[in-house]
PDB file of N, CA and C in Angstrom:
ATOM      1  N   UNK A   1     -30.577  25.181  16.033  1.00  0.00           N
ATOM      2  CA  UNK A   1     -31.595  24.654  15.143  1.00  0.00           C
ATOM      3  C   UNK A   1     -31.034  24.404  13.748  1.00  0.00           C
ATOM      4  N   UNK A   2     -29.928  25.500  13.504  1.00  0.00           N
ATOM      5  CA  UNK A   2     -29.625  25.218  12.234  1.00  0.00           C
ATOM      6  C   UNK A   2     -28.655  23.803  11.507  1.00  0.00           C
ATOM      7  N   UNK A   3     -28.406  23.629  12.939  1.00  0.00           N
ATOM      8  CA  UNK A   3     -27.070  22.122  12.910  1.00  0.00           C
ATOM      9  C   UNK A   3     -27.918  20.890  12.611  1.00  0.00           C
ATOM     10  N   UNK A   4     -29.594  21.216  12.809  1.00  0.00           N
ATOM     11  CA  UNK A   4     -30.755  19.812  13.371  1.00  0.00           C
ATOM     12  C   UNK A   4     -30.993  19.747  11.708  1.00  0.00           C
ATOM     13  N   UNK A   5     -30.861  20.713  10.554  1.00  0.00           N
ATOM     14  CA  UNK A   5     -30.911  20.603   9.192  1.00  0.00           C
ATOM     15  C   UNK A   5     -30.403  19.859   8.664  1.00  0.00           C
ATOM     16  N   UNK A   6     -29.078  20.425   8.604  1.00  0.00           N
ATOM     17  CA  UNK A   6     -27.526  19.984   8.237  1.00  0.00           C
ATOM     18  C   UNK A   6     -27.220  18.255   8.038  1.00  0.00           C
ATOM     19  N   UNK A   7     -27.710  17.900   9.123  1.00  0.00           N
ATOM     20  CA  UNK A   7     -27.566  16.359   9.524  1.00  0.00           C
ATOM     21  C   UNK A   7     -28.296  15.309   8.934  1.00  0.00           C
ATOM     22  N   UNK A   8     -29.330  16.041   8.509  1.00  0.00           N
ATOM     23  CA  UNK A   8     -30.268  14.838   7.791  1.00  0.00           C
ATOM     24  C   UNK A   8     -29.742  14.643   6.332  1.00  0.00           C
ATOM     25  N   UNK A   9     -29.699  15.821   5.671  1.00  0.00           N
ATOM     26  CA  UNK A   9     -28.649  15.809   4.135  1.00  0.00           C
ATOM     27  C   UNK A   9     -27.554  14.976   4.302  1.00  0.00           C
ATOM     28  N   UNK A  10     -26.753  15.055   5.516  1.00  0.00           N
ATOM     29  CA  UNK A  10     -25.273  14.711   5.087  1.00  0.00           C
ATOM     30  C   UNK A  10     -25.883  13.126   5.464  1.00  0.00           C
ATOM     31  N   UNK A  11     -26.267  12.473   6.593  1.00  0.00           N
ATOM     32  CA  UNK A  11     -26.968  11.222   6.775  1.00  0.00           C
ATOM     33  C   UNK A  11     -27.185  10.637   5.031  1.00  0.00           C
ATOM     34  N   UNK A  12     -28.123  11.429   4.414  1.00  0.00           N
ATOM     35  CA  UNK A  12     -28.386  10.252   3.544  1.00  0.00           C
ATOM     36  C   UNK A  12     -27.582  10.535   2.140  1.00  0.00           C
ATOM     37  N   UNK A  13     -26.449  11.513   2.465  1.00  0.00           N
ATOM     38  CA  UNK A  13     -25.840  11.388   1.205  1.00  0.00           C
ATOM     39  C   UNK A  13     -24.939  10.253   1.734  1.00  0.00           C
ATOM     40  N   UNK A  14     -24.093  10.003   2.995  1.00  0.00           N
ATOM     41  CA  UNK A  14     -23.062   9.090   3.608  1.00  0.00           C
ATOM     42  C   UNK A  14     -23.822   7.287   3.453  1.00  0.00           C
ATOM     43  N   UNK A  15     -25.268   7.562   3.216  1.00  0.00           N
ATOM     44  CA  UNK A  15     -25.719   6.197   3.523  1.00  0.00           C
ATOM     45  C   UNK A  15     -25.903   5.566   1.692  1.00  0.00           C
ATOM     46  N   UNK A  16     -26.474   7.099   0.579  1.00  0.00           N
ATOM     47  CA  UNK A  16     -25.998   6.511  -0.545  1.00  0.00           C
ATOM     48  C   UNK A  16     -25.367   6.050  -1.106  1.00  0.00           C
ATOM     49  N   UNK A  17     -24.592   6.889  -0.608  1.00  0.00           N
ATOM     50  CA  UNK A  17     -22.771   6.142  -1.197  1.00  0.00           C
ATOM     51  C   UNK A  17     -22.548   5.321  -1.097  1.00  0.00           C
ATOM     52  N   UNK A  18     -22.872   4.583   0.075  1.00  0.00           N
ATOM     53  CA  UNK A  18     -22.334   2.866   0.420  1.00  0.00           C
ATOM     54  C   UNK A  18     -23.280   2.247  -0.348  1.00  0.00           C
ATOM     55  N   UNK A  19     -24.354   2.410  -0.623  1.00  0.00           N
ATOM     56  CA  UNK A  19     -25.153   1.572  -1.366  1.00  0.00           C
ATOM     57  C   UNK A  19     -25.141   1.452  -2.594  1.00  0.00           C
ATOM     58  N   UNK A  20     -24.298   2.010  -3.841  1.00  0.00           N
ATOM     59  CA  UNK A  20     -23.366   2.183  -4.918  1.00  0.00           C
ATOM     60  C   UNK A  20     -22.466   0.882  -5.124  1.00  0.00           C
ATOM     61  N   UNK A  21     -22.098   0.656  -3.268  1.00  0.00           N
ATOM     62  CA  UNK A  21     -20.334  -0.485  -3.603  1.00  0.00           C
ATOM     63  C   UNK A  21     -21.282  -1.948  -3.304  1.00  0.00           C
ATOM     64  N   UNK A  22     -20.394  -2.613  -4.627  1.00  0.00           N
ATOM     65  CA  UNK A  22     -20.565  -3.913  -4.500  1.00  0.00           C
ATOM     66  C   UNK A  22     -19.621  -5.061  -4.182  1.00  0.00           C
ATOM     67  N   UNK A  23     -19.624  -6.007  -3.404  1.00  0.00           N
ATOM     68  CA  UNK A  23     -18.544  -7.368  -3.118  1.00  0.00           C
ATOM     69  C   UNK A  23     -18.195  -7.859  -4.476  1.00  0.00           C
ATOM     70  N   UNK A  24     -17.494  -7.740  -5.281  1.00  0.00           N
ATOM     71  CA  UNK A  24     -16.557  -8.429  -6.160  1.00  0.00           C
ATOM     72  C   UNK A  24     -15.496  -9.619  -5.575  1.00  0.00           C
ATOM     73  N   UNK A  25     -15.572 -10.561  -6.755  1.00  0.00           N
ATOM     74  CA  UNK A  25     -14.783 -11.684  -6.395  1.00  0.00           C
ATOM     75  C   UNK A  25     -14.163 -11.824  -8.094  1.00  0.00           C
ATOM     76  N   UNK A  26     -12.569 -12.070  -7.788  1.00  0.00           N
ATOM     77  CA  UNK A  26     -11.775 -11.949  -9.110  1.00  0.00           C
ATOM     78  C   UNK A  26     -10.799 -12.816  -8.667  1.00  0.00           C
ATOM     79  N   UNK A  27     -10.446 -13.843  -9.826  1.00  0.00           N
ATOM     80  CA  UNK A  27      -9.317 -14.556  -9.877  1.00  0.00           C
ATOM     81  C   UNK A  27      -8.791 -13.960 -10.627  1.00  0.00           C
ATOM     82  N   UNK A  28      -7.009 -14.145 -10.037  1.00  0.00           N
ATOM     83  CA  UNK A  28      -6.063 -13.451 -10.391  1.00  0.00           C
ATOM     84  C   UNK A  28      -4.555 -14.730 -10.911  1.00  0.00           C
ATOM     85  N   UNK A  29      -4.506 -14.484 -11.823  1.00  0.00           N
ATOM     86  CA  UNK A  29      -3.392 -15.788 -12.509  1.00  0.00           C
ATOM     87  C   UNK A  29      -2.264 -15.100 -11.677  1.00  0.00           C
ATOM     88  N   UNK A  30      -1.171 -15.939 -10.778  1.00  0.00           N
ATOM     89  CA  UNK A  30      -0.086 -15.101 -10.704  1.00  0.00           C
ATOM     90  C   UNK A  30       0.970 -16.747 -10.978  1.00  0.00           C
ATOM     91  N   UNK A  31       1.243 -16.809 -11.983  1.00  0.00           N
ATOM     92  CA  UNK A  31       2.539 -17.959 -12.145  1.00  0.00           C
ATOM     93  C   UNK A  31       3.960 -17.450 -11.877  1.00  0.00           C
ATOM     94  N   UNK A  32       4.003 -16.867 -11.323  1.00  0.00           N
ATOM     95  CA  UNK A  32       5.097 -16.732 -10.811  1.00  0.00           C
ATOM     96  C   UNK A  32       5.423 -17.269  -8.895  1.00  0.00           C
ATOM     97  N   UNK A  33       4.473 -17.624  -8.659  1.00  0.00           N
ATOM     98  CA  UNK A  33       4.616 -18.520  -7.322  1.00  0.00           C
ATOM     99  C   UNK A  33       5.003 -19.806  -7.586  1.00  0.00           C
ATOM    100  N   UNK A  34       6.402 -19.721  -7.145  1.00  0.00           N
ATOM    101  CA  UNK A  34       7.323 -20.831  -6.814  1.00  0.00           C
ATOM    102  C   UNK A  34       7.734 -21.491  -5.769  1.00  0.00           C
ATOM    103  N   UNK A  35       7.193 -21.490  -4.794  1.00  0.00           N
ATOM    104  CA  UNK A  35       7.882 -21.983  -3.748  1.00  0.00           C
ATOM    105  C   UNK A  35       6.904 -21.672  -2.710  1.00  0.00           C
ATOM    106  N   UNK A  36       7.167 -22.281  -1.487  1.00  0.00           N
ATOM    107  CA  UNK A  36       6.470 -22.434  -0.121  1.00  0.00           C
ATOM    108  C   UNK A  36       5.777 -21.647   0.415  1.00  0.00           C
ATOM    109  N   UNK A  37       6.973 -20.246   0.290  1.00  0.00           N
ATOM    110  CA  UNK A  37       6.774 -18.790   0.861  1.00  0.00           C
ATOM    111  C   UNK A  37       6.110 -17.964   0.241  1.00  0.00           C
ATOM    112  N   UNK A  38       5.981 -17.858  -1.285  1.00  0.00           N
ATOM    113  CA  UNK A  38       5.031 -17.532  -2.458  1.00  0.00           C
ATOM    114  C   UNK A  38       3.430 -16.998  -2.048  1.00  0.00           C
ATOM    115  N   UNK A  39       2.932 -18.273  -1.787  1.00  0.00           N
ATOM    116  CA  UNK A  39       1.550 -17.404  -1.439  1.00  0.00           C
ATOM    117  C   UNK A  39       1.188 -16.810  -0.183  1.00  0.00           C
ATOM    118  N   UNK A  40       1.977 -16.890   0.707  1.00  0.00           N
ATOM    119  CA  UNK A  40       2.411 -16.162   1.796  1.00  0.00           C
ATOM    120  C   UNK A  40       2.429 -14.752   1.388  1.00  0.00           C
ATOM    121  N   UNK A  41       3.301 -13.870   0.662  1.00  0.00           N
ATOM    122  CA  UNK A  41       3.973 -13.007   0.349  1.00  0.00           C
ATOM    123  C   UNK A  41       2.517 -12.598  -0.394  1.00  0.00           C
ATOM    124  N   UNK A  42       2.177 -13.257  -1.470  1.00  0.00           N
ATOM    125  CA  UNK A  42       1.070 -12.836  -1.798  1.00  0.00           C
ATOM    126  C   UNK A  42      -0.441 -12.466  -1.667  1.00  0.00           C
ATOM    127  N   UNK A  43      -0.315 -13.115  -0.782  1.00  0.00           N
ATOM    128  CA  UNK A  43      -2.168 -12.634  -0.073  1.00  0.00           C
ATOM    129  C   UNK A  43      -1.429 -11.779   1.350  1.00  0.00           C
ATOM    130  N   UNK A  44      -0.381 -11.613   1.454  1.00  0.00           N
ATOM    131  CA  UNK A  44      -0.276 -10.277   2.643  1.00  0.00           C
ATOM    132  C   UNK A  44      -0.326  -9.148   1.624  1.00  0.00           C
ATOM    133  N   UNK A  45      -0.010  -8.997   0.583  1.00  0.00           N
ATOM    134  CA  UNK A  45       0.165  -7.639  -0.239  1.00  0.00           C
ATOM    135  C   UNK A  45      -1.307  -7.677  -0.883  1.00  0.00           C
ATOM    136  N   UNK A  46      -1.853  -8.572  -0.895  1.00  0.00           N
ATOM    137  CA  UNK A  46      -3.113  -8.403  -1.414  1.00  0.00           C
ATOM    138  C   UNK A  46      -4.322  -8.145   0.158  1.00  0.00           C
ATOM    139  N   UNK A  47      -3.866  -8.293   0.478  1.00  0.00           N
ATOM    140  CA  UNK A  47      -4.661  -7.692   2.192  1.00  0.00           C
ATOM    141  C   UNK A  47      -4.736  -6.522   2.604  1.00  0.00           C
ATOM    142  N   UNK A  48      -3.419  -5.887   2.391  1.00  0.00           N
ATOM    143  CA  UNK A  48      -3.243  -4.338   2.394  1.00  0.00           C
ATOM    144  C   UNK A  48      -3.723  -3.542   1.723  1.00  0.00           C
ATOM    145  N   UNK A  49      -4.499  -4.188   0.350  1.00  0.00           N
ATOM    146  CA  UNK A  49      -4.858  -2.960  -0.158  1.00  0.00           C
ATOM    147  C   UNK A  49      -6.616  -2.884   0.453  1.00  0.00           C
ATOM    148  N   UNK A  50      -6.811  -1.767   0.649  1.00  0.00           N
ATOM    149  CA  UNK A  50      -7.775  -1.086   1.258  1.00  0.00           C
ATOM    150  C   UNK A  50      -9.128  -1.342   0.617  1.00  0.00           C
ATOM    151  N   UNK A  51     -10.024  -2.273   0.552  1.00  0.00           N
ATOM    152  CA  UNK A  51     -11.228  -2.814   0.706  1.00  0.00           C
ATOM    153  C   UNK A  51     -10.905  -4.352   0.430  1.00  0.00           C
ATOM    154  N   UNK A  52     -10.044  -4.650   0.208  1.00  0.00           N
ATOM    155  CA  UNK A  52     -10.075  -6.402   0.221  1.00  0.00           C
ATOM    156  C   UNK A  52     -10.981  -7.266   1.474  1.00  0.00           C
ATOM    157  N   UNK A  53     -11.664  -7.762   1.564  1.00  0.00           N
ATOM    158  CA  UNK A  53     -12.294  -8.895   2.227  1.00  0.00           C
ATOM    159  C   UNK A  53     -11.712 -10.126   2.792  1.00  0.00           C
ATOM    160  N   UNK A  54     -11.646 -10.760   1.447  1.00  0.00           N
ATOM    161  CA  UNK A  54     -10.931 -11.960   1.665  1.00  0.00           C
ATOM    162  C   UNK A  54      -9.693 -12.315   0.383  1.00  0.00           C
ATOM    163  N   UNK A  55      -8.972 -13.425   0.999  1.00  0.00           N
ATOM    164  CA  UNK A  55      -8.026 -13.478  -0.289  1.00  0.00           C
ATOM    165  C   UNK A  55      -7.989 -15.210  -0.058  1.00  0.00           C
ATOM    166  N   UNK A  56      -8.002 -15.499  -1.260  1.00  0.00           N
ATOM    167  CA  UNK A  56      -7.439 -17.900  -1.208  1.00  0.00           C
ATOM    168  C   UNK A  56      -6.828 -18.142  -2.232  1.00  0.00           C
ATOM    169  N   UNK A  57      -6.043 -18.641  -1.462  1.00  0.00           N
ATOM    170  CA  UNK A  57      -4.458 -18.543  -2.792  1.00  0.00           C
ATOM    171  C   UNK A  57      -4.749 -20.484  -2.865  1.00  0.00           C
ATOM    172  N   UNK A  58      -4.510 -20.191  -4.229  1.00  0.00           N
ATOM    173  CA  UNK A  58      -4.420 -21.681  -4.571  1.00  0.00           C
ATOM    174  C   UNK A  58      -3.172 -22.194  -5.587  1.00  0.00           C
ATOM    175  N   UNK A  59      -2.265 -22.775  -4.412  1.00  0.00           N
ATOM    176  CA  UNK A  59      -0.559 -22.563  -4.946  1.00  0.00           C
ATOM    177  C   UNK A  59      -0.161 -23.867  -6.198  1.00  0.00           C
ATOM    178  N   UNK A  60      -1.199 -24.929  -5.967  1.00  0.00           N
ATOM    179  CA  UNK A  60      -0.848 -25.482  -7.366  1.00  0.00           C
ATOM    180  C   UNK A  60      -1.717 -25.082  -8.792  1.00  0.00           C
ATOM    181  N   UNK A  61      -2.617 -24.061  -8.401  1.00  0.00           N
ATOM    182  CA  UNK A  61      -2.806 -23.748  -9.751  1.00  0.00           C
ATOM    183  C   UNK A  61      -2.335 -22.390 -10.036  1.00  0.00           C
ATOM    184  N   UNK A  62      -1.664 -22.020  -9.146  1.00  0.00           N
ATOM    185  CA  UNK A  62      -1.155 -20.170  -9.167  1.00  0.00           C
ATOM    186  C   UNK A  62      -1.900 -19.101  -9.110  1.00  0.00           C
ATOM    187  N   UNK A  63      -2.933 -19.282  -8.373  1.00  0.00           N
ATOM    188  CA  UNK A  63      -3.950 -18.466  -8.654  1.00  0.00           C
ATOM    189  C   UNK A  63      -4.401 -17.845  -7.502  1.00  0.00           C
ATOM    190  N   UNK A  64      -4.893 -16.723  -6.955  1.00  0.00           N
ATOM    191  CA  UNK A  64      -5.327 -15.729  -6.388  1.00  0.00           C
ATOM    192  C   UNK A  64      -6.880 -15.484  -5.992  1.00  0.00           C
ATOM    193  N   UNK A  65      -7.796 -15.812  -5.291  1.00  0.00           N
ATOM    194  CA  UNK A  65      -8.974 -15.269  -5.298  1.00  0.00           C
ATOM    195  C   UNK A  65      -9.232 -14.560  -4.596  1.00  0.00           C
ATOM    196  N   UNK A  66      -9.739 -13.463  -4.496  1.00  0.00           N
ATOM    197  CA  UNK A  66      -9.922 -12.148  -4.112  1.00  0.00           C
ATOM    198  C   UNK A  66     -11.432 -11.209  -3.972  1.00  0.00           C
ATOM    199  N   UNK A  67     -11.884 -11.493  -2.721  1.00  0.00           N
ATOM    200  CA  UNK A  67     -13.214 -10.506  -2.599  1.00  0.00           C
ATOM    201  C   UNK A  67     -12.788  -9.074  -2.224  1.00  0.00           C
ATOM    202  N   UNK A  68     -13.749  -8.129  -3.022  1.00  0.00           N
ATOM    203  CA  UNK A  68     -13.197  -6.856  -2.215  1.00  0.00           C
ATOM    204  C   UNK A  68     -14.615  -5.800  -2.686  1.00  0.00           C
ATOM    205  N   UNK A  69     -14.603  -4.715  -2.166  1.00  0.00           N
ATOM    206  CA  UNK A  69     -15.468  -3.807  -2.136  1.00  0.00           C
ATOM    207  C   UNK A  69     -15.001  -2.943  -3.183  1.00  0.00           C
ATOM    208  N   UNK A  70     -15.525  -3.184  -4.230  1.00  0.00           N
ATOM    209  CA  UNK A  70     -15.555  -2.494  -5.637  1.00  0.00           C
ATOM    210  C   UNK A  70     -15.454  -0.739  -5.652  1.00  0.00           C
ATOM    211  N   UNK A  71     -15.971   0.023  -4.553  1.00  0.00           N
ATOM    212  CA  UNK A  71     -15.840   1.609  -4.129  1.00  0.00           C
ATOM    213  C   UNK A  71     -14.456   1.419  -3.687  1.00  0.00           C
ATOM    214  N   UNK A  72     -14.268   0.625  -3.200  1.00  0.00           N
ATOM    215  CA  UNK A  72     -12.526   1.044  -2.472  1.00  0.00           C
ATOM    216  C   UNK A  72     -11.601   0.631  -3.288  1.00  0.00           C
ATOM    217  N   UNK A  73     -11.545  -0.616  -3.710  1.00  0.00           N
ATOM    218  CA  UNK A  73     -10.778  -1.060  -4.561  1.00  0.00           C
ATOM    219  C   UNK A  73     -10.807  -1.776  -6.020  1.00  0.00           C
ATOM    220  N   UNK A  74      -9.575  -1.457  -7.216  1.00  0.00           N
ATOM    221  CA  UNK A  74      -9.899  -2.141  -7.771  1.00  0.00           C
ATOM    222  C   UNK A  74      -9.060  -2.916  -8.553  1.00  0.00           C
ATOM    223  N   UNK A  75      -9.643  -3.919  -9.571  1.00  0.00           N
ATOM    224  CA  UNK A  75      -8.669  -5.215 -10.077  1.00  0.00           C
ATOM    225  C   UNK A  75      -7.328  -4.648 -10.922  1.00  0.00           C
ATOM    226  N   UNK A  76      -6.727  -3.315 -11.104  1.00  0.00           N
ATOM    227  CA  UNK A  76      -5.555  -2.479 -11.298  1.00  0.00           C
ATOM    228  C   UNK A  76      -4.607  -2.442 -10.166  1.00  0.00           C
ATOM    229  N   UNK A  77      -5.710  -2.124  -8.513  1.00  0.00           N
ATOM    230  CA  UNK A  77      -4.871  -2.388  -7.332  1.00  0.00           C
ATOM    231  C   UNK A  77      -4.948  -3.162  -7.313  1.00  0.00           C
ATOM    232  N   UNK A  78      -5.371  -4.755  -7.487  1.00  0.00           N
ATOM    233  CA  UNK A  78      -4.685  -5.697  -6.596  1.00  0.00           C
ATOM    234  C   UNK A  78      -4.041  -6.065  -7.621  1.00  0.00           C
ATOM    235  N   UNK A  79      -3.662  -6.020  -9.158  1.00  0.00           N
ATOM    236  CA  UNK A  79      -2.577  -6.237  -9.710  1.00  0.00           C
ATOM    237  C   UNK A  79      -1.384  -6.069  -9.177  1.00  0.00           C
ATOM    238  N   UNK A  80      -1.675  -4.422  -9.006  1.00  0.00           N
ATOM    239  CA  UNK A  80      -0.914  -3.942  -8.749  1.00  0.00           C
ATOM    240  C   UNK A  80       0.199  -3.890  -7.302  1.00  0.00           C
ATOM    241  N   UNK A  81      -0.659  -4.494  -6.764  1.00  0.00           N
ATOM    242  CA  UNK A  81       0.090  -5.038  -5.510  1.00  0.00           C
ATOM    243  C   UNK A  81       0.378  -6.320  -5.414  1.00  0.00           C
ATOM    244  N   UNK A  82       0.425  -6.993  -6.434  1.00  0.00           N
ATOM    245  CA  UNK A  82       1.279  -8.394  -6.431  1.00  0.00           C
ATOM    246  C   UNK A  82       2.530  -7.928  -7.122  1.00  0.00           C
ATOM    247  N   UNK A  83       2.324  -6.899  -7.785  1.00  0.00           N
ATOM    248  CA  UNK A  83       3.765  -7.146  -8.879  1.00  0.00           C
ATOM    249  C   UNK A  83       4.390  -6.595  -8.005  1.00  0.00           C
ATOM    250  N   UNK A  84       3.876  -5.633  -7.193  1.00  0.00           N
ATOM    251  CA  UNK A  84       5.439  -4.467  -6.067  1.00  0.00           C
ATOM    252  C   UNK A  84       5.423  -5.567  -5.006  1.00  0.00           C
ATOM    253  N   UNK A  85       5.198  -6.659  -5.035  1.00  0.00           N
ATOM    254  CA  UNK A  85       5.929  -7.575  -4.055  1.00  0.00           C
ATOM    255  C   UNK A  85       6.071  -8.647  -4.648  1.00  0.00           C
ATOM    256  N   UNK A  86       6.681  -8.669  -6.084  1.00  0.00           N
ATOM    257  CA  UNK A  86       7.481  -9.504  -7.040  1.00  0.00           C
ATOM    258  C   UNK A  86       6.839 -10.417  -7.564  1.00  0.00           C
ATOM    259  N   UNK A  87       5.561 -10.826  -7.617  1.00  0.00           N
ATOM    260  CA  UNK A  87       4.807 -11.662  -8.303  1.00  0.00           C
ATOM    261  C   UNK A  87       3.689 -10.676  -9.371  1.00  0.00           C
ATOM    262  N   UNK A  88       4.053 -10.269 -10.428  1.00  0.00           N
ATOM    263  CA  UNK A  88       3.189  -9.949 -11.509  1.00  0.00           C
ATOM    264  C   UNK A  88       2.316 -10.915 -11.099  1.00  0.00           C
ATOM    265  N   UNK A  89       0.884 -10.261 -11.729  1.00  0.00           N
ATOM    266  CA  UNK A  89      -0.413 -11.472 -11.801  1.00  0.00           C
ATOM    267  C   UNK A  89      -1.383 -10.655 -13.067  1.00  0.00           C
ATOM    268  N   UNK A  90      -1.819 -11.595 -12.918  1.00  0.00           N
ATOM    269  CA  UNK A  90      -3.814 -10.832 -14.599  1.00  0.00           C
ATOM    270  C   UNK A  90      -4.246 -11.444 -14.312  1.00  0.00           C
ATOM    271  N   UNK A  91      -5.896 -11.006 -14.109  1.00  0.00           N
ATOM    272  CA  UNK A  91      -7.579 -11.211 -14.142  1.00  0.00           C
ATOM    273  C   UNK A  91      -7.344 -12.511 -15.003  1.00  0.00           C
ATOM    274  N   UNK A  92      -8.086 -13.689 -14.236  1.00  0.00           N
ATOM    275  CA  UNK A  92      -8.274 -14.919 -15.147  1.00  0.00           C
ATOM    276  C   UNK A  92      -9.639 -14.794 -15.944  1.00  0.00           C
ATOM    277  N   UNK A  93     -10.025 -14.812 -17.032  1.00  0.00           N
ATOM    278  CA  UNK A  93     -11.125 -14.714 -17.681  1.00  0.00           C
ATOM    279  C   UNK A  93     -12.041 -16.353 -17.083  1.00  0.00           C
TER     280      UNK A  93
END
């Protein structure tokens, strides 16, 4: 009987939480894509990081767009994972 308690607390603390995170969408300047293989390299390292959605690389303007789940991730990680796979990038205002 005491486990039939337990379950309803943890239920709606697990269901608050998700309702906290929001879909963010951020362009990301990365001019340092030069070449063919460029945005290749770059939306796989931007995939890996752990709540990304979607990623659309747009190679003649150098730029990055990026949906992701704001609780999991954020616009520091996906900086941050362009530059450790050699393309520095920044938040386009």
């Amino acid at each position: 009987m005491k486990n039939l308690l337990i379950y309803p607390p943890l239920l709606t603390a697990v269901f608050s939480l998700s309702a906290w995170s929001a879909e963010q969408t951020v362009t990301l300047s990365v001019p340092g894509m030069n070449c063919a293989a460029c945005p290749i390299t770059v939306k796989v390292a931007l995939k890996k990081v752990e709540g990304v959605k979607n990623v659309d690389i747009n190679y003649q303007l150098r730029e990055a767009r990026v949906t992701f789940e704001d609780s999991q991730a954020s616009i520091t990680e996906l900086t941050e994972a362009t530059t450790h796979a050699g393309y520095p990038s920044i938040r386009k205002e």
